[in-house]
C-alpha atoms as a PDB file:
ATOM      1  CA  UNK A   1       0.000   0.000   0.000  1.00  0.00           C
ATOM      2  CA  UNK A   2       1.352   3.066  -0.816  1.00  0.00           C
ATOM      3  CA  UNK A   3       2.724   5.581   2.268  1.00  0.00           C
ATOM      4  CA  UNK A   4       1.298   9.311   1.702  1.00  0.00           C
ATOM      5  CA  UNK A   5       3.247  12.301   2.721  1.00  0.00           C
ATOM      6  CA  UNK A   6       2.782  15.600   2.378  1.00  0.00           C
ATOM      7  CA  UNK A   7       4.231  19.066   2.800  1.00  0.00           C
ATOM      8  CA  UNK A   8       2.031  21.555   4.788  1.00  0.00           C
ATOM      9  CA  UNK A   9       2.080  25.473   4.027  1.00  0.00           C
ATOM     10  CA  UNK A  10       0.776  28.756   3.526  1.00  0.00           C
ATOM     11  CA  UNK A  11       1.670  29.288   0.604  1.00  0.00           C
ATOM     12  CA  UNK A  12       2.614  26.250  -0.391  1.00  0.00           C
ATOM     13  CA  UNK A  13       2.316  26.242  -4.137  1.00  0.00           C
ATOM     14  CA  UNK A  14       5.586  27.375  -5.039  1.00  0.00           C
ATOM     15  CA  UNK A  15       6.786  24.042  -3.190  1.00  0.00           C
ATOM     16  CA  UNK A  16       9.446  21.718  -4.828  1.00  0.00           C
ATOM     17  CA  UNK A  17       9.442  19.322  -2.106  1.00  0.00           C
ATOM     18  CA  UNK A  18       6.725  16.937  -4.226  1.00  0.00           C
ATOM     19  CA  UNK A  19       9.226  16.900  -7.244  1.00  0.00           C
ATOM     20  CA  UNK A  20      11.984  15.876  -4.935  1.00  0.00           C
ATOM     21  CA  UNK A  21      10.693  13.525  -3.101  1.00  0.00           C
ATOM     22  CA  UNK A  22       9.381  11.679  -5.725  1.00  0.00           C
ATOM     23  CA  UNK A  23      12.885  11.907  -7.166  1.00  0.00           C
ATOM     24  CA  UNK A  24      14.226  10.100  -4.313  1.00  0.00           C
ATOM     25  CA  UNK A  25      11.675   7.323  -3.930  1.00  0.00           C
ATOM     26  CA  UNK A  26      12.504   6.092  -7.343  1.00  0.00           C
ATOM     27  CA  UNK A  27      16.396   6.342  -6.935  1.00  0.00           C
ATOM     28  CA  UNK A  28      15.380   4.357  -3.777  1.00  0.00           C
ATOM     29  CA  UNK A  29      12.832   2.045  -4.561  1.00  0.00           C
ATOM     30  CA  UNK A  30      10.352   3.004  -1.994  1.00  0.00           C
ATOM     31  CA  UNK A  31       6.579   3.321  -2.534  1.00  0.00           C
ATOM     32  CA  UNK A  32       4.846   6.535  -1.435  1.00  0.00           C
ATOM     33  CA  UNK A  33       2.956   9.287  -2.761  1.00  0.00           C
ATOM     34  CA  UNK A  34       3.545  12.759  -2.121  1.00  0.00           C
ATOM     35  CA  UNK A  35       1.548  16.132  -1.851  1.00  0.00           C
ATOM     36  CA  UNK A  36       1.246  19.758  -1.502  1.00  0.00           C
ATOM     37  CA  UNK A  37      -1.213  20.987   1.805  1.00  0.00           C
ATOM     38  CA  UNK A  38      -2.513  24.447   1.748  1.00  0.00           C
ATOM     39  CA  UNK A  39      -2.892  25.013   5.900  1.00  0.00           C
ATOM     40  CA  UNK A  40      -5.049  28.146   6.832  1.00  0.00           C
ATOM     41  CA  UNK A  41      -3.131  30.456   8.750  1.00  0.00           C
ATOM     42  CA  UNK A  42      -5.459  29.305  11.887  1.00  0.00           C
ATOM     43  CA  UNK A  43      -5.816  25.790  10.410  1.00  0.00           C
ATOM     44  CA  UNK A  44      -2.406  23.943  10.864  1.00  0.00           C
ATOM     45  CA  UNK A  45      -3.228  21.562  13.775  1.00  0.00           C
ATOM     46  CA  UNK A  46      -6.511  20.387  12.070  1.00  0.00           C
ATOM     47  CA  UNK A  47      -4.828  19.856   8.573  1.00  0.00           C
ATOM     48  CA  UNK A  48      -2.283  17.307  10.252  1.00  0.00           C
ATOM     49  CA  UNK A  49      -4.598  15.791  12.620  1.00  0.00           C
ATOM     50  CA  UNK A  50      -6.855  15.623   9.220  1.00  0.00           C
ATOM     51  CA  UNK A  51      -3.424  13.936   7.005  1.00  0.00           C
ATOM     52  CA  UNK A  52      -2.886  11.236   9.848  1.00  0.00           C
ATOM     53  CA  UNK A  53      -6.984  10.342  10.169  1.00  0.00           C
ATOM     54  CA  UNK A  54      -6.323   9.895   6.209  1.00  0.00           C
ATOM     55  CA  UNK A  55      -3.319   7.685   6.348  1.00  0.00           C
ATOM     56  CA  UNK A  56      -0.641  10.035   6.547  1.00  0.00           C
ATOM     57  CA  UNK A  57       2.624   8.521   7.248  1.00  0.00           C
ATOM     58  CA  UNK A  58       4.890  11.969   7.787  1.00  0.00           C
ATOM     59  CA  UNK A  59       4.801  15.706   6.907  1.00  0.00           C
ATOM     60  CA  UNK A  60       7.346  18.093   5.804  1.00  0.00           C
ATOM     61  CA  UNK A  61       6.247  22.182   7.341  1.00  0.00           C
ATOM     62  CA  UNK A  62       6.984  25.369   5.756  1.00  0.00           C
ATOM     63  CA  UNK A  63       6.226  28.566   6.359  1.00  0.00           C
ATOM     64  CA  UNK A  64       4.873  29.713   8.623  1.00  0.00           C
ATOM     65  CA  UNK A  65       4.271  26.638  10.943  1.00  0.00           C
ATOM     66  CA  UNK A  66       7.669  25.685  11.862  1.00  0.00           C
ATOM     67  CA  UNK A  67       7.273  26.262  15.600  1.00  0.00           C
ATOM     68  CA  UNK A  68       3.636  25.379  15.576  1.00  0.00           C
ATOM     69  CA  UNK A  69       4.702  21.916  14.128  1.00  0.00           C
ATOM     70  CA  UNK A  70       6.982  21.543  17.678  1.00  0.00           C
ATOM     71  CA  UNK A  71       4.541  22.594  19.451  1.00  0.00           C
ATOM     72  CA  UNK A  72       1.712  19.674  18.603  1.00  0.00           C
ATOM     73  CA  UNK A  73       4.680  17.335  18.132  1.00  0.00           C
ATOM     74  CA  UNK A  74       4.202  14.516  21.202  1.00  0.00           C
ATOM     75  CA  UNK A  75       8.007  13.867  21.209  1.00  0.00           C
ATOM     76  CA  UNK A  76      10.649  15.879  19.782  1.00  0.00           C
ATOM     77  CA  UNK A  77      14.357  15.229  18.822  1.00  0.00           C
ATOM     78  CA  UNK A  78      16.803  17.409  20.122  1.00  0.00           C
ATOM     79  CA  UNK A  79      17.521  19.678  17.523  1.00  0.00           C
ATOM     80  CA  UNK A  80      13.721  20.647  17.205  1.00  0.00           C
ATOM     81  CA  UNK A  81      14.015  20.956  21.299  1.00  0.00           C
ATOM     82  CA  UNK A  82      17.054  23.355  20.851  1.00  0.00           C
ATOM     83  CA  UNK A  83      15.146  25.456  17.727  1.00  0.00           C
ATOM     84  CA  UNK A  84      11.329  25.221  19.700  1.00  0.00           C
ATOM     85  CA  UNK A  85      10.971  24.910  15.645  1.00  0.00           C
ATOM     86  CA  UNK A  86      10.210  21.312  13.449  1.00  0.00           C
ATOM     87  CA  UNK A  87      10.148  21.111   9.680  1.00  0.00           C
ATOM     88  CA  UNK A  88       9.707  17.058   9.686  1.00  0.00           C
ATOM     89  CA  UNK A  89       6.885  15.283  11.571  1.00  0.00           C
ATOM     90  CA  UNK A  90       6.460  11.634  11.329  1.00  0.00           C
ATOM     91  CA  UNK A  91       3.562  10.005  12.176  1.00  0.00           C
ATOM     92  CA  UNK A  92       2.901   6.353  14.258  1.00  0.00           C
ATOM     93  CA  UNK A  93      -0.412   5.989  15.823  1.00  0.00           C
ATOM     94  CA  UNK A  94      -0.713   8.873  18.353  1.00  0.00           C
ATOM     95  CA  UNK A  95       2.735   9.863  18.228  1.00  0.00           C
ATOM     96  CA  UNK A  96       3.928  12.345  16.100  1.00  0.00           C
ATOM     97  CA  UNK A  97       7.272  12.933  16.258  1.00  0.00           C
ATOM     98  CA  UNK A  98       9.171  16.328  15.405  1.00  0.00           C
ATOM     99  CA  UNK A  99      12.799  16.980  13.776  1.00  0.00           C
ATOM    100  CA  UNK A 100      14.406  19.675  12.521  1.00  0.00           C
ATOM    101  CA  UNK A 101      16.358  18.900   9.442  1.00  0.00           C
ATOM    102  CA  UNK A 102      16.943  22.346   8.370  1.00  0.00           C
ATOM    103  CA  UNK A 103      19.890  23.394   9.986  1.00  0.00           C
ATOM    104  CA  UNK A 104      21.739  19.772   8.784  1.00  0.00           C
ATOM    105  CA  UNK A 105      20.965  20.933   5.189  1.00  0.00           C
ATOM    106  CA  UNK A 106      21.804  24.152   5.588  1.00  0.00           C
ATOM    107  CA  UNK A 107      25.309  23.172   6.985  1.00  0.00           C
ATOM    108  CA  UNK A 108      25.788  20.006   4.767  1.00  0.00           C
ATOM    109  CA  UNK A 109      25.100  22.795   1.444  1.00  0.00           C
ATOM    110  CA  UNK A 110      27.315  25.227   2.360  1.00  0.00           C
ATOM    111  CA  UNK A 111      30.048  23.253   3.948  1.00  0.00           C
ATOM    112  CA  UNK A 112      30.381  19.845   1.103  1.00  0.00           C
ATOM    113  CA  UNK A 113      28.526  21.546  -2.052  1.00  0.00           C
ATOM    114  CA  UNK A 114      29.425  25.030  -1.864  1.00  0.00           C
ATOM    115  CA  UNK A 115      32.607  24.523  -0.655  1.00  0.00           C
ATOM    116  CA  UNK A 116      32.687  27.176   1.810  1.00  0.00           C
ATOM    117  CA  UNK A 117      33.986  25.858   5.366  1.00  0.00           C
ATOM    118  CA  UNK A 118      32.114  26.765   8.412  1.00  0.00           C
ATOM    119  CA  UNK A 119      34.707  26.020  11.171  1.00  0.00           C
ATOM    120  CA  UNK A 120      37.228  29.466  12.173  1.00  0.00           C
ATOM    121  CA  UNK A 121      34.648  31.771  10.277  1.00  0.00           C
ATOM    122  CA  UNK A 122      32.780  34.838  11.284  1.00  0.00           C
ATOM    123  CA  UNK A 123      28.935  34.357  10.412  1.00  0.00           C
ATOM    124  CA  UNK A 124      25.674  36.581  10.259  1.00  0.00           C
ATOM    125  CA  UNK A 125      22.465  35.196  10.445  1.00  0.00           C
ATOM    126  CA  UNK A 126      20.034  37.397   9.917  1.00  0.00           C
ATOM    127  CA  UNK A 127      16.700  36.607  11.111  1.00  0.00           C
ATOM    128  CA  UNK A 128      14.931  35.563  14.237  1.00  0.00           C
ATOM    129  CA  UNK A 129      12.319  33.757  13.277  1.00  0.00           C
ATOM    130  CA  UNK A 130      11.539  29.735  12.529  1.00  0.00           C
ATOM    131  CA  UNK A 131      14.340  29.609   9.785  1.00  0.00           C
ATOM    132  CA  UNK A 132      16.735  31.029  11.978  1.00  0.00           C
ATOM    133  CA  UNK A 133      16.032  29.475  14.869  1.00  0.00           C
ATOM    134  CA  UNK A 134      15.974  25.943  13.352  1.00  0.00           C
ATOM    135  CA  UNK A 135      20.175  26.540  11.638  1.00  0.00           C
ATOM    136  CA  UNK A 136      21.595  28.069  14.801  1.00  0.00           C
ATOM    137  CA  UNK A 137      22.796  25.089  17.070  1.00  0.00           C
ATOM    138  CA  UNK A 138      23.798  23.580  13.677  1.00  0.00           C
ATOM    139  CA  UNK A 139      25.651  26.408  12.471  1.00  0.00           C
ATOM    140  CA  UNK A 140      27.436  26.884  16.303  1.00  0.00           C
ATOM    141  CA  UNK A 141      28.441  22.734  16.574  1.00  0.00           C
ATOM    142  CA  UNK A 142      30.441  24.082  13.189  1.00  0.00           C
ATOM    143  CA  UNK A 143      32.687  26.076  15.267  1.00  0.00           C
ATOM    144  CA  UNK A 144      32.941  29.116  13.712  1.00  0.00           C
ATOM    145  CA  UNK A 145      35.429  32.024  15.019  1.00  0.00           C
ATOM    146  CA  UNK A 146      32.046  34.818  15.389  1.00  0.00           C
ATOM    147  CA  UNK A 147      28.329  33.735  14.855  1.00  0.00           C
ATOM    148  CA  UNK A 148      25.883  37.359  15.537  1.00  0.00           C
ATOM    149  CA  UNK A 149      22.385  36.976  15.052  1.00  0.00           C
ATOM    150  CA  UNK A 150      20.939  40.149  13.758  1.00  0.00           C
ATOM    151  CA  UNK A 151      17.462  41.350  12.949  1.00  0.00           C
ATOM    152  CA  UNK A 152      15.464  44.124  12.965  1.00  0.00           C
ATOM    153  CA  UNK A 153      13.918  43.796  16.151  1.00  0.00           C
ATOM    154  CA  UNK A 154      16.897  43.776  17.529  1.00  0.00           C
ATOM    155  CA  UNK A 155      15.312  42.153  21.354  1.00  0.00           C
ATOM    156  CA  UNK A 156      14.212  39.230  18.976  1.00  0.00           C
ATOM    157  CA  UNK A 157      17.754  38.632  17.920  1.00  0.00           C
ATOM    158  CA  UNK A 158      19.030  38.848  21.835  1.00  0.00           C
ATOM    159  CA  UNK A 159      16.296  36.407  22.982  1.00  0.00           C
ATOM    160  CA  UNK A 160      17.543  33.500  19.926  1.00  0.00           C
ATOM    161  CA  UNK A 161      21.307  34.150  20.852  1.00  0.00           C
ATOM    162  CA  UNK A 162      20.639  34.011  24.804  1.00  0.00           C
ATOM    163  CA  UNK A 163      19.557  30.261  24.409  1.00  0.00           C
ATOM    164  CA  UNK A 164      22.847  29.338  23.282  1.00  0.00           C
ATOM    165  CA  UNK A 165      24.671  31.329  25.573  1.00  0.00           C
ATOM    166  CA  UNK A 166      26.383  28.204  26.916  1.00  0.00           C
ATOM    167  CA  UNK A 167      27.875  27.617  23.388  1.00  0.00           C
ATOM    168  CA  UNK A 168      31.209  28.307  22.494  1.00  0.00           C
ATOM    169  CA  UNK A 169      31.747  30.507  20.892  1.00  0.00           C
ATOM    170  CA  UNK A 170      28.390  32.628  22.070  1.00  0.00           C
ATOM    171  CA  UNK A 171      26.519  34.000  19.903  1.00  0.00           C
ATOM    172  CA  UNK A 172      25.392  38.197  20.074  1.00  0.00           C
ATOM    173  CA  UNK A 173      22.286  39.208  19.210  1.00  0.00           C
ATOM    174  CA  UNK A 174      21.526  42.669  17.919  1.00  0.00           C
ATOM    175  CA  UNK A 175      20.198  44.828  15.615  1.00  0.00           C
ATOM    176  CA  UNK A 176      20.359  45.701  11.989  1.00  0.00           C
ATOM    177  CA  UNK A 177      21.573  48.947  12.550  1.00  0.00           C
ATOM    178  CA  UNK A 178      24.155  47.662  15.461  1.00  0.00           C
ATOM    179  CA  UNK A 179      25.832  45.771  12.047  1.00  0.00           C
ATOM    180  CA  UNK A 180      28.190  49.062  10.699  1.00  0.00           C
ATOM    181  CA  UNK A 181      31.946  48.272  10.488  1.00  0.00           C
ATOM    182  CA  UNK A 182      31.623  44.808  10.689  1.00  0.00           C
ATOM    183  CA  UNK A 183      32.295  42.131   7.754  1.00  0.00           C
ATOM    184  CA  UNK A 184      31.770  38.981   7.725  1.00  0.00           C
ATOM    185  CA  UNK A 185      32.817  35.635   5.839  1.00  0.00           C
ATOM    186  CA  UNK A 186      29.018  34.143   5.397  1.00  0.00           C
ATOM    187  CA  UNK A 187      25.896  35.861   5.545  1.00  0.00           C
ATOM    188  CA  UNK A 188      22.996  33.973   5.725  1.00  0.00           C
ATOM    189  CA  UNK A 189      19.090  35.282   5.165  1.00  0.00           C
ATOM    190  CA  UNK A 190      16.890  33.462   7.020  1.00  0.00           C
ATOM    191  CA  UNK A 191      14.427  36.432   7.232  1.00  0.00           C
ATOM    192  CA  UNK A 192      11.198  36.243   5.320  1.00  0.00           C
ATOM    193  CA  UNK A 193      12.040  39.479   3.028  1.00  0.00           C
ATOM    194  CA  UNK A 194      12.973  37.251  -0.001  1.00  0.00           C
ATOM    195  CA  UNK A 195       9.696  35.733  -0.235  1.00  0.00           C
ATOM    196  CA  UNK A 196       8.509  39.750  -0.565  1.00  0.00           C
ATOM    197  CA  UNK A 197      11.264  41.034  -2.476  1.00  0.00           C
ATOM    198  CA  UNK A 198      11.545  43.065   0.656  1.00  0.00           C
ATOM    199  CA  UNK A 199      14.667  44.767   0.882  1.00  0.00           C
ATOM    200  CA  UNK A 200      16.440  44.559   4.529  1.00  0.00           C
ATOM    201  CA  UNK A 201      17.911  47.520   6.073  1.00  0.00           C
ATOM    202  CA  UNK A 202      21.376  46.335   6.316  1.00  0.00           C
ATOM    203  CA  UNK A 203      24.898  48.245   5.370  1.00  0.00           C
ATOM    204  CA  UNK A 204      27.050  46.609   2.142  1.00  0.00           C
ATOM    205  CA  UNK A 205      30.118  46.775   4.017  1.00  0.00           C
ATOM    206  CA  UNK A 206      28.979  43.973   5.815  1.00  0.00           C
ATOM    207  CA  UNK A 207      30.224  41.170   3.332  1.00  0.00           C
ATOM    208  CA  UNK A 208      34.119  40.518   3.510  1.00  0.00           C
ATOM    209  CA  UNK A 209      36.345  40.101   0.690  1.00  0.00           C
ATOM    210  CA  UNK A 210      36.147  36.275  -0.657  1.00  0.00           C
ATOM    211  CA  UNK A 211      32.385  36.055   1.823  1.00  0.00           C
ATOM    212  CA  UNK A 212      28.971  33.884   1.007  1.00  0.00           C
ATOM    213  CA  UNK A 213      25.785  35.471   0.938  1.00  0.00           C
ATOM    214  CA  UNK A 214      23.227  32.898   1.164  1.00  0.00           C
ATOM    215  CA  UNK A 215      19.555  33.132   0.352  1.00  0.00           C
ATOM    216  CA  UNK A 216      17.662  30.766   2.133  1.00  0.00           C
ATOM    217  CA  UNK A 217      14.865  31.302  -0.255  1.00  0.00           C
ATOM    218  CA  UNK A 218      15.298  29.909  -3.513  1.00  0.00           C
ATOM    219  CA  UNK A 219      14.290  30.230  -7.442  1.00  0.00           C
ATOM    220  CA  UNK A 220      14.217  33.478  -7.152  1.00  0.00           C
ATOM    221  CA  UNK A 221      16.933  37.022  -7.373  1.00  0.00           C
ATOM    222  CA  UNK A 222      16.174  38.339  -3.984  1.00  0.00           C
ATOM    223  CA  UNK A 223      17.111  41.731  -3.103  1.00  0.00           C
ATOM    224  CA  UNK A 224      19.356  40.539  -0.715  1.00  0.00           C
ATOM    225  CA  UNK A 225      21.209  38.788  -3.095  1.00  0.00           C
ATOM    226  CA  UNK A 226      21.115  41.650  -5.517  1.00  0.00           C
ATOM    227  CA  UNK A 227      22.807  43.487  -2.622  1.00  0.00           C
ATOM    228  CA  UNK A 228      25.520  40.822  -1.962  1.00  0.00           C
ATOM    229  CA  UNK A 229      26.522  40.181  -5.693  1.00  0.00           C
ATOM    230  CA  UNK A 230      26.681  44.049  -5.968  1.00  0.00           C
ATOM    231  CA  UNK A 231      29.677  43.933  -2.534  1.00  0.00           C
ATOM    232  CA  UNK A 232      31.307  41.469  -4.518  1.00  0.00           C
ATOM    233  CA  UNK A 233      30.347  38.559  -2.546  1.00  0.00           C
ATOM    234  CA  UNK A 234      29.220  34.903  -3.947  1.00  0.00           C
ATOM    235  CA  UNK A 235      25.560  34.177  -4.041  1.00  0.00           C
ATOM    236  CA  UNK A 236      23.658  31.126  -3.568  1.00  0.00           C
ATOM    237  CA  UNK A 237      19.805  30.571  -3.248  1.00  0.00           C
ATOM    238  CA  UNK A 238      18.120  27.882  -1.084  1.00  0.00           C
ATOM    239  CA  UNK A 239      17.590  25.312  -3.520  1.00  0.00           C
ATOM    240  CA  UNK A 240      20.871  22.882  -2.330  1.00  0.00           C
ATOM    241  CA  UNK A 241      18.975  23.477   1.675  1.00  0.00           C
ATOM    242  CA  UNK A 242      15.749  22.570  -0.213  1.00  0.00           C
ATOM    243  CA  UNK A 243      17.621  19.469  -0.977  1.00  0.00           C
ATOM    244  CA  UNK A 244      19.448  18.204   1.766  1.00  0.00           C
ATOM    245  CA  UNK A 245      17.243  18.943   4.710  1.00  0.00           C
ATOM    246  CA  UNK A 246      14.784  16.969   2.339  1.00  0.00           C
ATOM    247  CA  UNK A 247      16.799  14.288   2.217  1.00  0.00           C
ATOM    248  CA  UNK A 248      17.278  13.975   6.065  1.00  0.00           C
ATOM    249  CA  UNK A 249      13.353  13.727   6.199  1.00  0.00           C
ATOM    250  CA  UNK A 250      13.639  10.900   3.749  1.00  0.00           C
ATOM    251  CA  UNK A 251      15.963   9.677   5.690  1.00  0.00           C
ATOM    252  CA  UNK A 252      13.683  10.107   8.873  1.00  0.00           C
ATOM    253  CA  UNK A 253      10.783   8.714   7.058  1.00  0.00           C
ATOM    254  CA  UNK A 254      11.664   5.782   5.008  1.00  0.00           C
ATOM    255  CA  UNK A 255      15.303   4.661   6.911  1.00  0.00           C
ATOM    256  CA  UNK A 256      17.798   4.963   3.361  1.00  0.00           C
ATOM    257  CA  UNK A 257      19.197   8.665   2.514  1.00  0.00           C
ATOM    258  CA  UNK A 258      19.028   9.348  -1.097  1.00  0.00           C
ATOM    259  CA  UNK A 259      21.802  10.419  -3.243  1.00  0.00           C
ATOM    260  CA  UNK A 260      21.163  14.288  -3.249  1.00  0.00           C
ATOM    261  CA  UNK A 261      24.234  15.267  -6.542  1.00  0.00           C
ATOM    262  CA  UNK A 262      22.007  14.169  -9.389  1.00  0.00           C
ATOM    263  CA  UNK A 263      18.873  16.309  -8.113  1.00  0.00           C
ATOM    264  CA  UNK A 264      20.500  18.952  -7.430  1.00  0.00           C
ATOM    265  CA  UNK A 265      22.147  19.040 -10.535  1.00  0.00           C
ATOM    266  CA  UNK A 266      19.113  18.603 -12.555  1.00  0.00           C
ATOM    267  CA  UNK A 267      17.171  21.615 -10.653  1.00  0.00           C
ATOM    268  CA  UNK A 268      19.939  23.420 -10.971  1.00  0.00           C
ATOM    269  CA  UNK A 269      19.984  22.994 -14.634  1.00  0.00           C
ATOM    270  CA  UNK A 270      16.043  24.134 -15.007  1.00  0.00           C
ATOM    271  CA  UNK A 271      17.065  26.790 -13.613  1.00  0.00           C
ATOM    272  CA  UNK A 272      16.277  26.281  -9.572  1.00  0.00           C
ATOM    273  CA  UNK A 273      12.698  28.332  -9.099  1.00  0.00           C
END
């Protein structure tokens, strides 16, 4: 009998995540079905609730349900403890258990596909929200020389880094404005402004000589990243993330992890978006 899974949204139509999971399940031989979920914004709980009454066997969670999804979750692991954020839930009779595979496919993109290490650099994410809160323990287990968490609410930003005060090194929260004279190897936007083409209020000097700027959102030239490649800095969008925190849910889900190089390839060459 075929598994169903789904990914649950709002919006949700833009979503790859049916296109690469099917990928996978034929590299891997594994029979399931896949689906886009249109949540209302008050709706989330009663859509999965809904999915697992149906047969649902697991959900992937966009925006902007992320820490909703921990929040129903029954148990969590603990990297969706450490982000109070889960973009996985799998389902087995009443339990439905929560992971964050985000941050692992953030890390694994930049870090093995990119080619940009991680460990003795000085980071910015910018953000406070789900996104960010779901890549920070990953990005700190990295070791970088500097991670600062900025966003425009700049208390936001202070709350996030305070829970990993214990880290090392510590991360600072702060503004946008608070960013001035600073540069920084990677920059990461984990703010919703690319989904707007938004622009965020943050100064060019910020990206070092030789620095990443990466997009979390992807198929799509984001002012951000019109800003970055303008500084000089390399750009990349999302779309690698997409693909490796997806296949950690397969992973999750189904117990084999897919080969991700020939998907990403293949999106990349349809041009991403």
């Amino acid at each position: 009998m075929t598994d169903r899974y789904a990914v649950i949204g709002n919006p949700v139509a833009h979503s790859k995540s049916p296109l690469i999971h099917a990928s996978f399940a034929r590299q891997t031989g594994q029979d399931i079905s896949y689906e886009r979920m249109l949540a209302p914004l008050d709706g989330f709980a009663a859509t999965v609730h809904a999915f697992i009454a149906a047969g649902g066997r697991g959900a992937n969670v966009t925006v902007p349900f992320k820490h909703e999804a921990a929040r129903i979750a029954t148990r969590l692991s603990e990297r969706a403890r450490l982000a109070a954020a889960a973009n996985t839930l799998a389902f087995d009779g009443r339990e439905i258990y929560g992971d964050n595979t985000d941050g692992i496919g953030l890390v694994r993109d930049i870090r093995a596909n990119l080619g940009h290490p991680l460990s003795g650099r000085r980071i910015l994410l910018l953000g406070a929200g789900g996104a960010a809160c779901g890549v920070a323990q990953p990005l700190l287990a990295e070791r970088p020389e500097l991670v600062v968490i900025a966003n425009r609410n700049a208390q936001k930003a202070q709350r996030l880094a305070a829970d990993y005060a214990g880290q090392m090194p510590a991360p600072r929260g702060c503004g946008f404005g608070d960013l001035r004279d600073q540069g920084f190897d990677i920059v990461i936007n984990a703010t919703s402004a690319g989904m707007t083409d938004s622009t965020l209020d943050i100064p060019a000097g910020i990206f070092a000589a030789g620095s990443l700027a990466y997009e979390m959102v992807y198929g799509r030239e984001t002012p951000f990243m019109r800003q970055a490649r303008d500084a000089g800095a390399a750009v990349a969008d999302g779309l690698g993330m997409l693909v490796e925190q997806a296949a950690e849910a397969f992973l999750l889900w189904r117990g084999v992890r897919p080969d991700t190089g020939r998907l990403r390839a293949e999106l990349q060459a349809a041009g991403g978006g």
